[in-house]
C-alpha atoms as a PDB file:
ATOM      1  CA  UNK A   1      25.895 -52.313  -4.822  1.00  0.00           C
ATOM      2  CA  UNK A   2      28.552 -51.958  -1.866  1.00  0.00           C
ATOM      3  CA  UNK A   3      27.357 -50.914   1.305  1.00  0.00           C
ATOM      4  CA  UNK A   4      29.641 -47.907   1.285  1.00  0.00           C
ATOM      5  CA  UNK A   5      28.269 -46.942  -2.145  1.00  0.00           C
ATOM      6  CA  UNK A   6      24.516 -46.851  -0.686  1.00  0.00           C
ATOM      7  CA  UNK A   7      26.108 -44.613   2.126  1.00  0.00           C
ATOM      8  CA  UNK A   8      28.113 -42.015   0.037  1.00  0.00           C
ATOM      9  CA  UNK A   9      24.216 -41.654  -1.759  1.00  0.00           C
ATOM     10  CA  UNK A  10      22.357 -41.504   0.826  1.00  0.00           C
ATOM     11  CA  UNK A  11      24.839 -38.912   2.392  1.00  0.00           C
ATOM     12  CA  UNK A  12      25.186 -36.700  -0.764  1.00  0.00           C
ATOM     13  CA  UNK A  13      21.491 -36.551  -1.395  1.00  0.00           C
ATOM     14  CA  UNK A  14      21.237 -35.083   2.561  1.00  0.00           C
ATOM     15  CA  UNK A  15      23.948 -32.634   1.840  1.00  0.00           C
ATOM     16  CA  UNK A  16      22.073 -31.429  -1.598  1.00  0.00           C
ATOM     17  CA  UNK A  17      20.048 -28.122  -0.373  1.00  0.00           C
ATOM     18  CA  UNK A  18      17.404 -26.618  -2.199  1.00  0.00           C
ATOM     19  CA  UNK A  19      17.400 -23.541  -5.146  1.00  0.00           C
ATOM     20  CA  UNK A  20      15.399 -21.639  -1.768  1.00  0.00           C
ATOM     21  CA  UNK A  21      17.494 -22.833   0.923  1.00  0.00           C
ATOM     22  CA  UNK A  22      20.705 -21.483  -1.285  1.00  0.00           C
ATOM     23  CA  UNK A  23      18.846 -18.522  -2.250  1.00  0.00           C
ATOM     24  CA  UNK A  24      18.139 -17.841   1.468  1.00  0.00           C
ATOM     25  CA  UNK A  25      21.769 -18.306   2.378  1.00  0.00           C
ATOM     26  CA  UNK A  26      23.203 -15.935   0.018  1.00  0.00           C
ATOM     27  CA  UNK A  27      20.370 -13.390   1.240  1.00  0.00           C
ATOM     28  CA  UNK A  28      21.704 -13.581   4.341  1.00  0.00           C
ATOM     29  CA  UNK A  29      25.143 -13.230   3.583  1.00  0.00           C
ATOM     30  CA  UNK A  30      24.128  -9.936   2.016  1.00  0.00           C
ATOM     31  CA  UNK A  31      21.737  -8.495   4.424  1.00  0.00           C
ATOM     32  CA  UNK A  32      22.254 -10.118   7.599  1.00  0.00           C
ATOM     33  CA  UNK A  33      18.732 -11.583   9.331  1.00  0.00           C
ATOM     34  CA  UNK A  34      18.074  -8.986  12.450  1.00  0.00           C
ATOM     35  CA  UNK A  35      16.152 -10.194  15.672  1.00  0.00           C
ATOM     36  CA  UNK A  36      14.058  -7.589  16.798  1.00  0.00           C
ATOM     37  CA  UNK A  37      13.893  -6.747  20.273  1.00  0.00           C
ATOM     38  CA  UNK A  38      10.009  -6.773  21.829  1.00  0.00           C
ATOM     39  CA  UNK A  39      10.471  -3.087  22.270  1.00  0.00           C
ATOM     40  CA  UNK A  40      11.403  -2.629  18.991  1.00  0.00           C
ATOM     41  CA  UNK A  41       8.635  -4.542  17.658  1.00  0.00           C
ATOM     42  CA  UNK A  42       6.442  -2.669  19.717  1.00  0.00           C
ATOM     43  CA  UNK A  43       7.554   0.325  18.140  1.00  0.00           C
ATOM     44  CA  UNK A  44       6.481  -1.210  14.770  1.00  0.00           C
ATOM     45  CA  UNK A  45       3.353  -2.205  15.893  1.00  0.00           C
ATOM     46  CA  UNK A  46       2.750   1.291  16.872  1.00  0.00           C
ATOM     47  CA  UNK A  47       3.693   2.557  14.066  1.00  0.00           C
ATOM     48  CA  UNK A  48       0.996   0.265  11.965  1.00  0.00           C
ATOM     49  CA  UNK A  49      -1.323   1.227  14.562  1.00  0.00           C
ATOM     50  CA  UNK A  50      -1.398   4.975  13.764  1.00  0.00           C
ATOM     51  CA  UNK A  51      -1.339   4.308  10.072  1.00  0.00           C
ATOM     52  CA  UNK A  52      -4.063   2.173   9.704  1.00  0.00           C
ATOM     53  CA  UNK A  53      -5.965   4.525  11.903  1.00  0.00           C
ATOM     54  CA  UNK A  54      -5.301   7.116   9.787  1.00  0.00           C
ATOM     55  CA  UNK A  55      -6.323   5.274   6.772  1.00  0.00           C
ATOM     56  CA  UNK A  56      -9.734   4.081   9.155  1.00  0.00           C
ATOM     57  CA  UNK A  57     -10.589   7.675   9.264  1.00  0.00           C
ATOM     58  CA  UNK A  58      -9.837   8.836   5.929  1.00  0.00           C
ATOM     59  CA  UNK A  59     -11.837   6.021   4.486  1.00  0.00           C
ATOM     60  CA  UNK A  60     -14.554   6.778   6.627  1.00  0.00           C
ATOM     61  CA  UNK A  61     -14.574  10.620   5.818  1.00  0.00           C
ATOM     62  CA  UNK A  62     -14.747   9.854   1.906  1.00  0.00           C
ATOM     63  CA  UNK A  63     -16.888   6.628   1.925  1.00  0.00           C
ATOM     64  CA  UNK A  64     -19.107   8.719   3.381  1.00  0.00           C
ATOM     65  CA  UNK A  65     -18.966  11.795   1.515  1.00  0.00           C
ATOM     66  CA  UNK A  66     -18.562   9.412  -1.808  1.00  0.00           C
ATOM     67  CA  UNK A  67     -22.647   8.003  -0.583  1.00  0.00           C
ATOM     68  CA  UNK A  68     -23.663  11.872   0.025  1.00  0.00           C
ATOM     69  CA  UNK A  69     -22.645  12.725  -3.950  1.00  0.00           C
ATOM     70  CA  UNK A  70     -24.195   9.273  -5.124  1.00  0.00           C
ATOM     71  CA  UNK A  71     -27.548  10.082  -3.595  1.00  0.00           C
ATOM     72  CA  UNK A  72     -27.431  13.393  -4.800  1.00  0.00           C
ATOM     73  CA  UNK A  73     -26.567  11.932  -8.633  1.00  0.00           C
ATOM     74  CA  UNK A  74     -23.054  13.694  -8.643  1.00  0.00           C
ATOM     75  CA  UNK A  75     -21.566  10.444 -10.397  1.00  0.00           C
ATOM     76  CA  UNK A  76     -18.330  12.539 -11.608  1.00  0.00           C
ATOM     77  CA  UNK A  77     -17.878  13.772  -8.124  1.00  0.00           C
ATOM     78  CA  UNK A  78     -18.580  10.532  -7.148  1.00  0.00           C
ATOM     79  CA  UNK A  79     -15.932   8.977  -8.915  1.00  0.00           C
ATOM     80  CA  UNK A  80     -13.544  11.435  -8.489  1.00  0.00           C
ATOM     81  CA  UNK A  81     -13.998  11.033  -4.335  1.00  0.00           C
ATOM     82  CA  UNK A  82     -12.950   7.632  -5.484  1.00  0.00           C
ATOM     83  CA  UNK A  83     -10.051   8.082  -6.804  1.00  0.00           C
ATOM     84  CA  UNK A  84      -9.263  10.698  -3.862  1.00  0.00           C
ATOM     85  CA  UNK A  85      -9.838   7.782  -1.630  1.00  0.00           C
ATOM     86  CA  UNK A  86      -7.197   5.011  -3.553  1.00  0.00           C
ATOM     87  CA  UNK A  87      -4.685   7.530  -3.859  1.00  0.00           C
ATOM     88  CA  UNK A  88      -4.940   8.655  -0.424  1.00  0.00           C
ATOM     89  CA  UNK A  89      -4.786   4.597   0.985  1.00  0.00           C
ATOM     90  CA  UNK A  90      -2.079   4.530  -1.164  1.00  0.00           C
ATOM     91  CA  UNK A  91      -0.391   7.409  -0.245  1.00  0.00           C
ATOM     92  CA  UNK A  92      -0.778   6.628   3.553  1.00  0.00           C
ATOM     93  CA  UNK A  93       0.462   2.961   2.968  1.00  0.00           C
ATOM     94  CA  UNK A  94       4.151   4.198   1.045  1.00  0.00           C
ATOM     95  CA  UNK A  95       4.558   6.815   4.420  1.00  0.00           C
ATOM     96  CA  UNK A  96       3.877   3.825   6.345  1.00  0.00           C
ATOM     97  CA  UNK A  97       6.637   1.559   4.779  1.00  0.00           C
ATOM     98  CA  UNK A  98       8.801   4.475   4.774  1.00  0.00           C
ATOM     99  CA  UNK A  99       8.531   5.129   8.369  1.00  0.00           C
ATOM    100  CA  UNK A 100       9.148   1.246   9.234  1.00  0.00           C
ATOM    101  CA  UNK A 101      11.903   0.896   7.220  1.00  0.00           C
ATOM    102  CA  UNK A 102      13.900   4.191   8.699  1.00  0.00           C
ATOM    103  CA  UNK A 103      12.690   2.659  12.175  1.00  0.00           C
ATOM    104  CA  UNK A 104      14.296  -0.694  11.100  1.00  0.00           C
ATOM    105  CA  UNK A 105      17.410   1.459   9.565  1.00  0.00           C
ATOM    106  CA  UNK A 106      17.819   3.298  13.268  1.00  0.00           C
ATOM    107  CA  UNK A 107      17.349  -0.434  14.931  1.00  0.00           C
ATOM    108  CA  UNK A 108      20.254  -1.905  13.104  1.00  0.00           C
ATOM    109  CA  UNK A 109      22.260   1.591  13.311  1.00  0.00           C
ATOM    110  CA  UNK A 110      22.027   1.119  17.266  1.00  0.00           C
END
């Protein structure tokens, strides 16, 4: 094999990218990559802050209210505390994201 030959190789197997690498190309293409300012991610981190205090307190509240109806053999109320509780994590959570992303909307509006 001819020394250019082993060069054009070697060179187009450097050049060949990866399905990610292309994948994260045309992502960025389409929604640009945004550097956050440390004010801005401060604001975030805030934000995260308040909502997993939030979610700290309600789980706290129900956990304990969720032992008060076990002990007492309310099972049913038991369980239903339960499910209180998920949908309430869950319901905190999706406000969460919400708020971040409107944050992160106002960020690239500025």
């Amino acid at each position: 094999m001819a020394r250019t030959e082993i060069q054009i190789k070697i060179k187009s197997k450097n050049s060949m990218k990866s399905a990610y690498e292309l994948a994260m190309e045309r992502l960025a293409k389409s929604q640009p990559i945004v550097t956050l300012t440390d004010d801005q991610k401060k604001q975030l981190a805030e934000l995260d802050s308040t909502f997993k205090a939030r979610t700290a307190e309600k789980e706290l509240f129900l956990k304990g209210e969720i032992q008060k109806a076990q002990a007492a053999g309310k099972f049913e109320e038991a369980e239903s505390l339960e499910k209180q509780l998920a949908s309430e994590i869950k319901r905190l959570q999706e406000d969460c994201a919400a708020k971040k992303e409107k944050l992160r909307q106002s960020f690239v509006s500025d």
